[in-house]
C-alpha atoms as a PDB file:
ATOM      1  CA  UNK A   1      16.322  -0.137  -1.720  1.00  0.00           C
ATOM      2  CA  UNK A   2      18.915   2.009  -1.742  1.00  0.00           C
ATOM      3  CA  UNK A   3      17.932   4.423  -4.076  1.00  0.00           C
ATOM      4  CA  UNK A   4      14.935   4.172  -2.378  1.00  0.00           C
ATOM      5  CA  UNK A   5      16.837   5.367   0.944  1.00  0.00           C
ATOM      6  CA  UNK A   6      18.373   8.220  -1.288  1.00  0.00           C
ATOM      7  CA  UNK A   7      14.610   9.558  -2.264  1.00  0.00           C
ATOM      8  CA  UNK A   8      12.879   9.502   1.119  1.00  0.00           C
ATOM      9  CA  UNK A   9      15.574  11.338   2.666  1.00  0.00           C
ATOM     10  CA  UNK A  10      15.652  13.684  -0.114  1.00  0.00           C
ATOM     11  CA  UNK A  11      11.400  13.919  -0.072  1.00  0.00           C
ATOM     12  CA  UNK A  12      10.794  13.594   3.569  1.00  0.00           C
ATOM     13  CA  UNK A  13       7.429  12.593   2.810  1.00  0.00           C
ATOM     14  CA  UNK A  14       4.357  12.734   4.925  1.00  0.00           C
ATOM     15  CA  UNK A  15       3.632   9.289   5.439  1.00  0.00           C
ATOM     16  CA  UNK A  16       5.080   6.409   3.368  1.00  0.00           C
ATOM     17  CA  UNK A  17       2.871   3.117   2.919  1.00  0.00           C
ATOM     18  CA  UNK A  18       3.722  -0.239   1.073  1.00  0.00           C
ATOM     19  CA  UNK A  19       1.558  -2.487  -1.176  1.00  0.00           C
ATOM     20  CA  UNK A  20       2.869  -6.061  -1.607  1.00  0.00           C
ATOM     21  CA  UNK A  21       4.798  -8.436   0.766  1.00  0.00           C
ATOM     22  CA  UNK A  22       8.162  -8.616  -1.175  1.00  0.00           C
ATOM     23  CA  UNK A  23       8.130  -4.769  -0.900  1.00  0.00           C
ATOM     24  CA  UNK A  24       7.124  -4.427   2.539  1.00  0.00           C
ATOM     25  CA  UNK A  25       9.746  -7.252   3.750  1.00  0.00           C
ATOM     26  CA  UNK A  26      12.357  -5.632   1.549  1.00  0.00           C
ATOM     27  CA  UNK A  27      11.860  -2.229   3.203  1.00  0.00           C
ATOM     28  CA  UNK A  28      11.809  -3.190   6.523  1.00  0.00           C
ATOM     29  CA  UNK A  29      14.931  -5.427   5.850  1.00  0.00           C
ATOM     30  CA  UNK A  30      16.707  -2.002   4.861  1.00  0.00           C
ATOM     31  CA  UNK A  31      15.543  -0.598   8.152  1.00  0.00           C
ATOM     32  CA  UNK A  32      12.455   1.579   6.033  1.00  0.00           C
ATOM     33  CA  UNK A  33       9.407   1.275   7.948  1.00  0.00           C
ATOM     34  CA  UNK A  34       6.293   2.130   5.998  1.00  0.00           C
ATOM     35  CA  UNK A  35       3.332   3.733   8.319  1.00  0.00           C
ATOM     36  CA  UNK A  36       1.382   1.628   6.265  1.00  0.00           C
ATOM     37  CA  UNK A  37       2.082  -2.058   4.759  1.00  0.00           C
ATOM     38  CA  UNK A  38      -0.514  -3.706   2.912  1.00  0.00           C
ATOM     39  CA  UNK A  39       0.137  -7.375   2.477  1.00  0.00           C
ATOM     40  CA  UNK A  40      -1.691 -10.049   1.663  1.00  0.00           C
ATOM     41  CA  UNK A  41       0.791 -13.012   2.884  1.00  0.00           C
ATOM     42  CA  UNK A  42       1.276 -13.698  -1.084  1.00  0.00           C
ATOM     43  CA  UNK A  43       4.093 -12.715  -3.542  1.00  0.00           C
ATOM     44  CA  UNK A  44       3.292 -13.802  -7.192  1.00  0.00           C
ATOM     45  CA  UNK A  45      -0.007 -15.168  -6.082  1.00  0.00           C
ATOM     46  CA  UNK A  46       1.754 -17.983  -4.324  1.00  0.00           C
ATOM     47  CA  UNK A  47       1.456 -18.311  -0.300  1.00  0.00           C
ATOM     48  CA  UNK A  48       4.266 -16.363   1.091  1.00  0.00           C
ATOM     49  CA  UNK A  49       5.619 -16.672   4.970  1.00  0.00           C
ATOM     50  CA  UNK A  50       3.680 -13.766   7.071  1.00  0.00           C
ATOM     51  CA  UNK A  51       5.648 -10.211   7.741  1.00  0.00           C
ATOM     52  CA  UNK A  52       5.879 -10.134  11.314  1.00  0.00           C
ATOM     53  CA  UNK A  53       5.771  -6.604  12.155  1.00  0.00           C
ATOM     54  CA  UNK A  54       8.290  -4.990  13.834  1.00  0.00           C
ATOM     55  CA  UNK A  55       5.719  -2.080  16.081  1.00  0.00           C
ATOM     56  CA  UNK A  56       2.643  -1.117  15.699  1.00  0.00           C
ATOM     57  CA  UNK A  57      -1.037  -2.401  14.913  1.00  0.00           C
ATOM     58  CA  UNK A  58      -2.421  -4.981  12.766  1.00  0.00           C
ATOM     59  CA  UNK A  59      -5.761  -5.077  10.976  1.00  0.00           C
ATOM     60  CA  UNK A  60      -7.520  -7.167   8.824  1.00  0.00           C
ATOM     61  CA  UNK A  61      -9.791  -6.436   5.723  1.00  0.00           C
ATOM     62  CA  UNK A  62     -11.595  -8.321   2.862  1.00  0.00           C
ATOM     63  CA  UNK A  63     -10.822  -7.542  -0.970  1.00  0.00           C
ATOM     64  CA  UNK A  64     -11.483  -9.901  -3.720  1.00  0.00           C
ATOM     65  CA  UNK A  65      -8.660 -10.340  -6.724  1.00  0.00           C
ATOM     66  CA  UNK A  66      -9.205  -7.106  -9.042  1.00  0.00           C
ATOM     67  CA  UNK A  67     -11.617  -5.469  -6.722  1.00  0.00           C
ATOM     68  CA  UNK A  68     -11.852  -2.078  -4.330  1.00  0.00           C
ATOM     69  CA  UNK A  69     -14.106  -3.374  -1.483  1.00  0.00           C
ATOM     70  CA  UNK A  70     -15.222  -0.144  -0.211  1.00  0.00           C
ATOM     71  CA  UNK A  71     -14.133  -1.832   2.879  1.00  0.00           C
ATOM     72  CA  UNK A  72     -10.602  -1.133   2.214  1.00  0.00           C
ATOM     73  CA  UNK A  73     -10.906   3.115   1.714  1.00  0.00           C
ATOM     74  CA  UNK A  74     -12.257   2.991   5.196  1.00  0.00           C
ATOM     75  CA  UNK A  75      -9.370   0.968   6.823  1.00  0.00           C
ATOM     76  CA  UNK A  76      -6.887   2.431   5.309  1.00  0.00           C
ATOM     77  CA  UNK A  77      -8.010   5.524   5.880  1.00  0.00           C
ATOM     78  CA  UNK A  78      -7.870   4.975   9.978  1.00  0.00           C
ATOM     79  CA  UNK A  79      -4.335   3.232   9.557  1.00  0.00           C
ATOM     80  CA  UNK A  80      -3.443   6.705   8.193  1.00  0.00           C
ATOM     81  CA  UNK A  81      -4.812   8.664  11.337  1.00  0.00           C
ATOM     82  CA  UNK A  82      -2.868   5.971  13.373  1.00  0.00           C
ATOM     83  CA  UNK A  83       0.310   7.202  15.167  1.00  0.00           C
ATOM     84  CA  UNK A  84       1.929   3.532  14.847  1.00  0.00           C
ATOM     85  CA  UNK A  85       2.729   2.043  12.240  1.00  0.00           C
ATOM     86  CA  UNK A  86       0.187  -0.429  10.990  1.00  0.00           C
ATOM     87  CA  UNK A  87      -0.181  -3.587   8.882  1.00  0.00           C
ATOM     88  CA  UNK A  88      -3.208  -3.898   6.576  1.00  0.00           C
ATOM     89  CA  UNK A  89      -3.816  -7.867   6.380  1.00  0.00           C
ATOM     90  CA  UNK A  90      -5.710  -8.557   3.037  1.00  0.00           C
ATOM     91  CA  UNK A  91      -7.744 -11.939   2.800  1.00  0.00           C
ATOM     92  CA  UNK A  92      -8.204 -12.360  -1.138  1.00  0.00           C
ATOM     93  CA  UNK A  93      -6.095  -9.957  -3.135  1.00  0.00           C
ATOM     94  CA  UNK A  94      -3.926  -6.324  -2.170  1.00  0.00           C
ATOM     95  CA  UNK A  95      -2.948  -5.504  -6.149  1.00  0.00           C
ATOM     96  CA  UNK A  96      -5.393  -2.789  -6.657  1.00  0.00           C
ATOM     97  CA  UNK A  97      -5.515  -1.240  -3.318  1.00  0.00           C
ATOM     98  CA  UNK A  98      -2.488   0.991  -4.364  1.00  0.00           C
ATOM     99  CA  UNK A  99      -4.615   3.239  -5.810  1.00  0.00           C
ATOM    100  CA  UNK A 100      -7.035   3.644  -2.793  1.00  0.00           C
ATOM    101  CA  UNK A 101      -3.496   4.218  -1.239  1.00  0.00           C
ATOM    102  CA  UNK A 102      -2.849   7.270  -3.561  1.00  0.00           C
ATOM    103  CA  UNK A 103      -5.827   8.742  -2.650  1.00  0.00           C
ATOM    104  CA  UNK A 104      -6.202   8.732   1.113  1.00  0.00           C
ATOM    105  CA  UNK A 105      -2.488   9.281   1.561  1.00  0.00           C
ATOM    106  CA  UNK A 106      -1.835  12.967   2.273  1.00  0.00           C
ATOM    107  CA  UNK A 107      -0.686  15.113   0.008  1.00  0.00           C
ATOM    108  CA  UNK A 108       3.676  14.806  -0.316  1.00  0.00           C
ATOM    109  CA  UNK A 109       3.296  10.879   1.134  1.00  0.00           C
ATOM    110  CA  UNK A 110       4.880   8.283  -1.265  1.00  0.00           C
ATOM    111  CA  UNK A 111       3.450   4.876  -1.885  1.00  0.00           C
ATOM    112  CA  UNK A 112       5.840   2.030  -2.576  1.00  0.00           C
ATOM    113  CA  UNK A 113       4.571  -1.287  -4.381  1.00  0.00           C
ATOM    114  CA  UNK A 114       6.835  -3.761  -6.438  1.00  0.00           C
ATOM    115  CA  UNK A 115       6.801  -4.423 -10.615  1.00  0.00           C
ATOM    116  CA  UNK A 116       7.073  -8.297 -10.843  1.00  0.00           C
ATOM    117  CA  UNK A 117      10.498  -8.691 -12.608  1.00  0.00           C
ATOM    118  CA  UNK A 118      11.135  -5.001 -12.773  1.00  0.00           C
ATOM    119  CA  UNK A 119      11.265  -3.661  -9.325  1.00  0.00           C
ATOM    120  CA  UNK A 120      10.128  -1.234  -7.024  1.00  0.00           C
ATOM    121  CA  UNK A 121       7.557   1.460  -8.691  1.00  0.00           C
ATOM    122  CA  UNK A 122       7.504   4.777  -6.030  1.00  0.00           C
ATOM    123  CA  UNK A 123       4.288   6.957  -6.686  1.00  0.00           C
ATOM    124  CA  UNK A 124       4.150  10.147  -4.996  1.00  0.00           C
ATOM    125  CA  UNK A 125       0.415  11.354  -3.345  1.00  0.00           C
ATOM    126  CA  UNK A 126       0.443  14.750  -5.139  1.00  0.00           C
ATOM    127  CA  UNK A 127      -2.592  16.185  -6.495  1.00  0.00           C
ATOM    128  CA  UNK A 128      -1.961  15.614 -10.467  1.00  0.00           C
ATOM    129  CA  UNK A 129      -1.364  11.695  -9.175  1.00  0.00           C
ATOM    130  CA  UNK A 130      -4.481  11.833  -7.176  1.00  0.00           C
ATOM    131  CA  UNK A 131      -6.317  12.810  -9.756  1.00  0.00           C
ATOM    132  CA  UNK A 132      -4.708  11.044 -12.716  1.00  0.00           C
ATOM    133  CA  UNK A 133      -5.517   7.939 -10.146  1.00  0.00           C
ATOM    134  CA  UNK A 134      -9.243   9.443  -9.135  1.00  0.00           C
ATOM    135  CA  UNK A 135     -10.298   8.902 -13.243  1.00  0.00           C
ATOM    136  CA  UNK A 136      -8.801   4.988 -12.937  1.00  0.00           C
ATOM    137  CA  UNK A 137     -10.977   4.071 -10.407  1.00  0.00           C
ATOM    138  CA  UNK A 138     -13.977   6.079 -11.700  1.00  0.00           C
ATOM    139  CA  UNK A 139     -13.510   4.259 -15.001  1.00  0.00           C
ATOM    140  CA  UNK A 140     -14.082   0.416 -13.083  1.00  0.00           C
ATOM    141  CA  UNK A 141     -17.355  -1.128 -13.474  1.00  0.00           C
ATOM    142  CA  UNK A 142     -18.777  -1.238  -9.791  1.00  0.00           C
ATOM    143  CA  UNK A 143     -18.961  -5.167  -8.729  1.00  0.00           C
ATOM    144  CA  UNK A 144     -22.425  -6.710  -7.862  1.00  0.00           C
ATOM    145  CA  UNK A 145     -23.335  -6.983  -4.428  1.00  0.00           C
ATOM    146  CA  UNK A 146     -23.396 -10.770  -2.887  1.00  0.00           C
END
């Protein structure tokens, strides 16, 4: 978290938004406080207790385990045009929605998820990323519709 500290202040970026519990309570425990957390009240796929948000707005969305409900691009896309911070509460899975993340963050934001037994893995929202990140998703087989 520290070095974390170091590179926002360093970056100053745009907007800053979190993808995963342990990362989201381990920034706000170092007093960093995402404009966006997405959490899904797991951490290893086992039931975690909820992030109580400090300010701001809370909002709910569906996303199955290794899916991009289109759901999600439009929620997180209005957390982003919030002017509190806000807390994205996933029912099913957040993994993947890091890369919807990249994409709707503004240009110079960072997003912030955590690497199981590794860490914290900081991806900044520039426009190689973007569209490094744009060719993932384009590459995933679209799901069937229930």
């Amino acid at each position: 978290m520290k070095k974390l500290t170091d590179l926002i202040l360093k970056e100053k970026p745009e907007c800053i938004i979190s993808v995963g519990d342990m990362v989201s309570q381990n920034m706000l425990k170092y007093d960093i406080q995402p404009q966006i957390m997405i959490v899904d009240n797991k951490v290893m796929r086992q039931k975690s207790k909820p992030i109580k948000p400090t300010s701001g707005k809370l909002v709910s969305v569906k996303n199955l385990a290794g899916t991009l409900n289109p759901e999600t691009w439009i929620v997180i896309n209005r957390a982003l045009k919030q002017k509190q911070p806000t807390q994205v509460l996933v029912d099913g899975e957040e993994d993947l929605l890091a890369l919807v993340a990249v994409l709707e963050a503004p240009e110079g934001s960072l997003v912030v998820y955590g690497q199981p037994h590794e860490g914290v893995v900081v991806i900044s929202a520039d426009k190689k990323t973007k569209e490094r990140v744009q060719k993932v998703v384009d590459s995933m087989e679209p799901t069937p519709k229930s």
